[in-house]
C-alpha atoms as a PDB file:
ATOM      1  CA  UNK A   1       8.192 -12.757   0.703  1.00  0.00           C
ATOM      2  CA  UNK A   2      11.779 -11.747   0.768  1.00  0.00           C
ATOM      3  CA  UNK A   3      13.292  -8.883  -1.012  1.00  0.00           C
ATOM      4  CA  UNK A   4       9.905  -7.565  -1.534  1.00  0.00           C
ATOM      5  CA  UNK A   5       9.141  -4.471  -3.661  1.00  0.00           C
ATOM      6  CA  UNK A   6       6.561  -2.718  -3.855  1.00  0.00           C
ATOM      7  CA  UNK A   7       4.201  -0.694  -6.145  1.00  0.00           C
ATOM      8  CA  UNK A   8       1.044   0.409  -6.653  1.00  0.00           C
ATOM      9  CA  UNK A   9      -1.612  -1.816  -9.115  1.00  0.00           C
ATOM     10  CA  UNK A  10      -2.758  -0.513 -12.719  1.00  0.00           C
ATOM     11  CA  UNK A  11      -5.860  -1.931 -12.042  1.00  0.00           C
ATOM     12  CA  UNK A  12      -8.053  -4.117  -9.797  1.00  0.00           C
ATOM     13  CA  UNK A  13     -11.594  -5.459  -9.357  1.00  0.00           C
ATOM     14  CA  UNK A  14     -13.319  -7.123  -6.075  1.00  0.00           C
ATOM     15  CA  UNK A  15     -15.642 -10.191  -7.147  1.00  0.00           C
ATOM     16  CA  UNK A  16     -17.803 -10.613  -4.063  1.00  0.00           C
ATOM     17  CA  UNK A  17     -19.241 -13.843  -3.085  1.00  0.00           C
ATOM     18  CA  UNK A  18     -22.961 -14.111  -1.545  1.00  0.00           C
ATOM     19  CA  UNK A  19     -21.990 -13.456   1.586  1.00  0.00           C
ATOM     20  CA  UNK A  20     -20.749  -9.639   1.384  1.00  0.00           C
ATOM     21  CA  UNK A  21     -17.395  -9.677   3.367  1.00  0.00           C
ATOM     22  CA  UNK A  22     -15.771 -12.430   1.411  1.00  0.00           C
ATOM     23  CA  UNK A  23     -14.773 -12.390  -2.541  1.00  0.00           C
ATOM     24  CA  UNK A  24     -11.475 -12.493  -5.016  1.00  0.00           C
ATOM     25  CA  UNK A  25      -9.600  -9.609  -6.047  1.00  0.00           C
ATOM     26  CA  UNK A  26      -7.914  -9.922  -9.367  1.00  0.00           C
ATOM     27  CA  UNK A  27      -4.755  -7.117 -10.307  1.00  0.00           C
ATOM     28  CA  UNK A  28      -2.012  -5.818 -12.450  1.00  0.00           C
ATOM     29  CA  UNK A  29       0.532  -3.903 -11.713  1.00  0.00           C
ATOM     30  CA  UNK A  30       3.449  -3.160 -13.631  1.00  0.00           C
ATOM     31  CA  UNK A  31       7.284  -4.152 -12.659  1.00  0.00           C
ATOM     32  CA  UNK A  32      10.490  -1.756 -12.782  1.00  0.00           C
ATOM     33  CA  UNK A  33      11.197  -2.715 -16.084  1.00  0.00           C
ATOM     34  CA  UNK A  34       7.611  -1.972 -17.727  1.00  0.00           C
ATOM     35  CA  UNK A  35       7.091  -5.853 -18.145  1.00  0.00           C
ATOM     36  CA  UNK A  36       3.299  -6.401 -17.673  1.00  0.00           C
ATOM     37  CA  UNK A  37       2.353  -9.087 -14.614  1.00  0.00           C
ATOM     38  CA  UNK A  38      -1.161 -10.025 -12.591  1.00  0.00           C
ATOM     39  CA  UNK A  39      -2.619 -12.062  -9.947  1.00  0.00           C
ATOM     40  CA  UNK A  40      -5.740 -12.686  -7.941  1.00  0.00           C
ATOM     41  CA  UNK A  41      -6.420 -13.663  -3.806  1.00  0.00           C
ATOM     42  CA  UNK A  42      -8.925 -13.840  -1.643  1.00  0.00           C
ATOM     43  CA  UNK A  43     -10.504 -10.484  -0.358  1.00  0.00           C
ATOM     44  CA  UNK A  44     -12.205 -10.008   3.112  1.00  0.00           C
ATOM     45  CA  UNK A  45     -13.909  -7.034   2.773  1.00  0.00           C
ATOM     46  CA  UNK A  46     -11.988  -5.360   5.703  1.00  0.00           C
ATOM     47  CA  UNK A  47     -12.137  -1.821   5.365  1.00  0.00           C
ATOM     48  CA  UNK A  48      -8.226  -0.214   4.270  1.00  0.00           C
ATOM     49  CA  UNK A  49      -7.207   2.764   3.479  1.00  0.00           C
ATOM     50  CA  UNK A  50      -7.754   3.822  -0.078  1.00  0.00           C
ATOM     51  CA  UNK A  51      -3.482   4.692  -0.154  1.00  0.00           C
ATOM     52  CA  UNK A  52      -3.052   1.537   0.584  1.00  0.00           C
ATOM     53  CA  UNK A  53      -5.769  -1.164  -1.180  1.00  0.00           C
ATOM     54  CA  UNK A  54      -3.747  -0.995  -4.442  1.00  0.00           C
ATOM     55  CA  UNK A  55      -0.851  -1.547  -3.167  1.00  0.00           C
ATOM     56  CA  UNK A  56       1.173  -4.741  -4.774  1.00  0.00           C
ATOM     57  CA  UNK A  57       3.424  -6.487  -3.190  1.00  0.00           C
ATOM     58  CA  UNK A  58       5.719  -8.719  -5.296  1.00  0.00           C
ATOM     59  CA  UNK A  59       9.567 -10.604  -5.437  1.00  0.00           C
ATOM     60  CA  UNK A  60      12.249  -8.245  -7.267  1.00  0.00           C
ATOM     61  CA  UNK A  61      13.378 -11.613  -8.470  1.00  0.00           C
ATOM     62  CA  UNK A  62      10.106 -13.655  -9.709  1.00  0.00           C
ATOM     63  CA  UNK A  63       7.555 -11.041  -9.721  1.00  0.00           C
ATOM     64  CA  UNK A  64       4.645 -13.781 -10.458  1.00  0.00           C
ATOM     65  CA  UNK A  65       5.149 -14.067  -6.962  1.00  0.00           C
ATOM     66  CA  UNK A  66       3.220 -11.247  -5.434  1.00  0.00           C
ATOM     67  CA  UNK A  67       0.492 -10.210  -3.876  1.00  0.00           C
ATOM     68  CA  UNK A  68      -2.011  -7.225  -3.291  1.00  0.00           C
ATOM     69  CA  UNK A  69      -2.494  -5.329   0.312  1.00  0.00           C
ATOM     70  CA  UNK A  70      -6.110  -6.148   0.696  1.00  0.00           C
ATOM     71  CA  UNK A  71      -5.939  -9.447   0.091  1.00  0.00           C
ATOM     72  CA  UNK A  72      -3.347  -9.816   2.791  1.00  0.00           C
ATOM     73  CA  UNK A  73      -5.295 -11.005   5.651  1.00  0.00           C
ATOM     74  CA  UNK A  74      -3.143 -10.912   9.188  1.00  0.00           C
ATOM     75  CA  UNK A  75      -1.225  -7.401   7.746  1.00  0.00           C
ATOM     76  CA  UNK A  76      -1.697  -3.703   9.063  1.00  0.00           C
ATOM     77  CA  UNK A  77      -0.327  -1.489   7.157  1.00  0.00           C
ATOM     78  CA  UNK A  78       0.517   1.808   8.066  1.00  0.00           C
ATOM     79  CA  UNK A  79       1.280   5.277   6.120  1.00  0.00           C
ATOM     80  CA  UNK A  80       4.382   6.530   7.392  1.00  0.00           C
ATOM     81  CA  UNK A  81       4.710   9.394   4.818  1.00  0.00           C
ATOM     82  CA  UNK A  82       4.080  10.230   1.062  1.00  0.00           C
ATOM     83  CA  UNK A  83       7.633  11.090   0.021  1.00  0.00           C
ATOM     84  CA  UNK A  84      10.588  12.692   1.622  1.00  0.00           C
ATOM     85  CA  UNK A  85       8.787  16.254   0.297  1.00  0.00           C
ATOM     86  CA  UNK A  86       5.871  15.222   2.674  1.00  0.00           C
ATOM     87  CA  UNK A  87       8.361  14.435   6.247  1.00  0.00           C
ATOM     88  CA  UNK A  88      10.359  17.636   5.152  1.00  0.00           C
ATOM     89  CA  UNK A  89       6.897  19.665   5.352  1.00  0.00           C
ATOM     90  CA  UNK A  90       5.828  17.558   8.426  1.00  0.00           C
ATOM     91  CA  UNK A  91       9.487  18.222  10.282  1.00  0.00           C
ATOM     92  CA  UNK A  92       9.220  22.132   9.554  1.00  0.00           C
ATOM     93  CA  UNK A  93       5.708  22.037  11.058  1.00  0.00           C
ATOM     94  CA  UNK A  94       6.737  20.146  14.082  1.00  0.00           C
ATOM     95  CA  UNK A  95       9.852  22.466  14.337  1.00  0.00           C
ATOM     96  CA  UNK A  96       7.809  26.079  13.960  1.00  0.00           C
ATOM     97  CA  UNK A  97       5.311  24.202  16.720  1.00  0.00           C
ATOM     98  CA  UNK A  98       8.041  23.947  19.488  1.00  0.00           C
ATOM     99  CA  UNK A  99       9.502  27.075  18.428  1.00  0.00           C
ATOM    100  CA  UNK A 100       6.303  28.180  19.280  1.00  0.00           C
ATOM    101  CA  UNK A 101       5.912  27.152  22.668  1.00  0.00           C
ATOM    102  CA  UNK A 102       9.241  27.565  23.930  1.00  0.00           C
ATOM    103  CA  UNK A 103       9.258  30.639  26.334  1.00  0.00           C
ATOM    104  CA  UNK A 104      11.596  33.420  25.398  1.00  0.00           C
ATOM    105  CA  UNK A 105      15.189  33.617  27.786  1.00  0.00           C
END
């Protein structure tokens, strides 16, 4: 997908299949504009992070063209941060640390 956005779902629900690992996932998220869209993909049943299972993928141009993290299936995705409140807090901390541990002159 190009010029991807991102956001996180309204709602979702996992339809397994008899076997346990494999299923659908059906969505709906909402777009920047409040407009209302869905979808559904296969789900794996790989374990991700709770952050990050909602998370919707989708074209700032056609939004019917999206997707949701867990049914991506060759994708890690990593949390970098929560919000530039959250690396602030984490660069203080890391800061006061070496401050720390830097012997006095």
């Amino acid at each position: 997908m190009r010029n991807a956005d991102a956001c996180g779902a309204t709602s979702f629900s996992v339809f397994r299949a008899r076997a346990e690992w494999v299923g659908r996932v059906s969505y709906a998220f909402r777009g920047k504009h409040g407009e209302y869209y869905g979808g559904d993909c296969s789900y794996f049943g790989f374990p991700h992070p709770r952050e990050l299972a909602s998370v919707v993928f989708h074209n700032v141009r056609k939004p019917e063209l999206n997707k949701i993290a867990m049914g991506f299936l060759f994708h890690r995705f990593i949390i970098l941060g929560r919000g530039v409140t959250d690396l602030d807090k984490q660069t203080a901390a890391a800061q006061a640390a070496l401050v720390g541990t830097t012997p006095a002159a």
